[in-house]
Protein backbone atom coordinates (compact mmCIF):
# COMPACT_ATOMS: atom_id res chain seq x y z
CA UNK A 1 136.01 131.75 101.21
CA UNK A 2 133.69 131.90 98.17
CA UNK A 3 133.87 134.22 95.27
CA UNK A 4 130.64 136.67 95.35
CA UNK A 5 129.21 139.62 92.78
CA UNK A 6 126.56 141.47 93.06
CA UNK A 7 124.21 142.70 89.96
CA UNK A 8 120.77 144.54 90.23
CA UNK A 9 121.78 147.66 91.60
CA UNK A 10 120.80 151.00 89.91
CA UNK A 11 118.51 154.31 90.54
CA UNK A 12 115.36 154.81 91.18
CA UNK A 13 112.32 156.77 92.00
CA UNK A 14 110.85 157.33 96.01
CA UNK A 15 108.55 154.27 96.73
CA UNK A 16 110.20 152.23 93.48
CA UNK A 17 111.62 148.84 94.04
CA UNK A 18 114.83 147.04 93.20
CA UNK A 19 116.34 143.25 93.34
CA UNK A 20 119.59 143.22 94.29
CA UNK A 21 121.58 139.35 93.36
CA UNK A 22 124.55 138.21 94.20
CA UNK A 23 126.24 135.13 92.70
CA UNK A 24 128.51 132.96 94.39
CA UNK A 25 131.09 130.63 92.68
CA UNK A 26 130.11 128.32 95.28
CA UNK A 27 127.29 126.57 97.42
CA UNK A 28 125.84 129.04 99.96
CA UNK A 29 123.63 126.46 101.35
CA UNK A 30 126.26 125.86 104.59
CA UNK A 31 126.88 129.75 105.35
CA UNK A 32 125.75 132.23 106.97
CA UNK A 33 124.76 135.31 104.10
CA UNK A 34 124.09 139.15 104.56
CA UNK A 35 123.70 142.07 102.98
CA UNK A 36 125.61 145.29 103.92
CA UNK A 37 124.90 148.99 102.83
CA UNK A 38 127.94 151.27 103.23
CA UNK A 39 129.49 148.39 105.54
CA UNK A 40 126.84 148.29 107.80
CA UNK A 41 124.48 145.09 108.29
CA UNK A 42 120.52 145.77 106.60
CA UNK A 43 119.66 141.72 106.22
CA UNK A 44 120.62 138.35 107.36
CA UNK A 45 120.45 134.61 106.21
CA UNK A 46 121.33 132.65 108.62
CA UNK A 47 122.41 128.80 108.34
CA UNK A 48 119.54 128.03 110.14
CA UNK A 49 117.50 130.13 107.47
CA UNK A 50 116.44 132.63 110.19
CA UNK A 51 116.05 135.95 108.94
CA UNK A 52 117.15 139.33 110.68
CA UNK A 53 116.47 142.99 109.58
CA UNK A 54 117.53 146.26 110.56
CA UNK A 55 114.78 148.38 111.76
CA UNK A 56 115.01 150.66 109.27
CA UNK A 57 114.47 148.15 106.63
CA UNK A 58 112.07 146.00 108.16
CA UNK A 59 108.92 145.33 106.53
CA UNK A 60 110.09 146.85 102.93
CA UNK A 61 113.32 144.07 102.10
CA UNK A 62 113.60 140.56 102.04
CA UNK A 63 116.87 138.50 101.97
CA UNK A 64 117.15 134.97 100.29
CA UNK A 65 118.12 132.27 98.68
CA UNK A 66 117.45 130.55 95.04
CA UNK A 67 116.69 126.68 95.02
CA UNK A 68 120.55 125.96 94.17
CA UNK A 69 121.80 127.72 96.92
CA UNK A 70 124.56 129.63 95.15
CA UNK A 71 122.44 133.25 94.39
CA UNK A 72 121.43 135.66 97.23
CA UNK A 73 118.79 138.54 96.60
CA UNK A 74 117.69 141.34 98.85
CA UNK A 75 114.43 142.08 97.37
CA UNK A 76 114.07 145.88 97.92
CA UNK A 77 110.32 147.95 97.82
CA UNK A 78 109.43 151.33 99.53
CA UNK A 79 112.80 152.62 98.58
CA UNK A 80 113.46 155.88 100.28
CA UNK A 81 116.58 157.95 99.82
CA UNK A 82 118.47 157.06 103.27
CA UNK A 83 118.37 153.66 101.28
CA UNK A 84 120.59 155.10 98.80
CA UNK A 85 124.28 153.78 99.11
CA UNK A 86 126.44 150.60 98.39
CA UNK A 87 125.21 147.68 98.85
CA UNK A 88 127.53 144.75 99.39
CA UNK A 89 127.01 140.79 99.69
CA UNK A 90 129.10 139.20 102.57
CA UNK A 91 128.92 135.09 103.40
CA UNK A 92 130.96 133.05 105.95
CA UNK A 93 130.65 129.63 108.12
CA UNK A 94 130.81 130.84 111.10
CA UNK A 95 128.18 131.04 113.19
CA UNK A 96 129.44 133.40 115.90
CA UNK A 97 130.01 135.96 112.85
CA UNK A 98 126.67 135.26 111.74
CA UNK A 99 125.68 135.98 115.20
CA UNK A 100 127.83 139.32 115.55
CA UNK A 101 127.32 140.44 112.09
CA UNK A 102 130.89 141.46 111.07
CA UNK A 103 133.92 140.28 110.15
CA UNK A 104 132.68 138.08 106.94
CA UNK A 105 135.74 136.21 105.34
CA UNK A 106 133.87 136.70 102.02
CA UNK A 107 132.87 140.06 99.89
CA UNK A 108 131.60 141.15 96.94
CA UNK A 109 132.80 144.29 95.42
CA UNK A 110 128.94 145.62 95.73
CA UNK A 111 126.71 147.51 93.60
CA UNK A 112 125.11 151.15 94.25
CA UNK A 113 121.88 152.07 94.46
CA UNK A 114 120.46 155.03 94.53
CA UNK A 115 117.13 156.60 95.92
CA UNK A 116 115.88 160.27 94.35
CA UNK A 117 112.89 162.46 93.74
């Protein structure tokens, strides 16, 4: 397991933008990384650096890495209001969860954003 927190959350206006981070007391290079809203899979870093998107964030968000490998972002634009919730950091070495999307031996205690008018 790795130690994660997430910064960057915070409201905004319809069509604003946000960059969510989240810091790991630890290398991220080797694991698989995601981002979760409400507990329910909107990006994925894979250890293979493949990317995956929910539909209904695909196109607007962007998951990655720094250069040191120990700070994820989701990079956040056309924000709409069903984008409003928690958003929560997950990593793990497993590629099967990677694959599956769930079940992430590592958490951060996530940060809320929120979408209005």
């Amino acid at each position: 397991q790795v130690r994660l927190r997430e910064s960057g959350g915070g409201s905004v206006q319809i069509g604003g933008s946000l960059r969510l981070s989240c810091a790991a007391a630890g290398d991220l290079g080797s694991r698989c990384t995601a981002w979760f809203r409400e507990g329910v899979a909107v990006a994925r870093l894979g250890q293979d650096g493949r990317t995956w998107y929910a539909d209904s964030v695909k196109g607007r968000f962007t998951i990655s890495k720094d250069s040191t490998k120990t700070i994820l972002y989701l990079e956040m634009n056309e924000l709409q209001p069903e984008d409003t919730g928690m958003y929560s950091c997950a990593a793990d070495s497993s590629a099967w969860k990677c694959l599956i999307r769930t079940n992430f031996n590592s958490w951060g205690q996530g940060t809320q954003v929120t979408v209005s008018s």
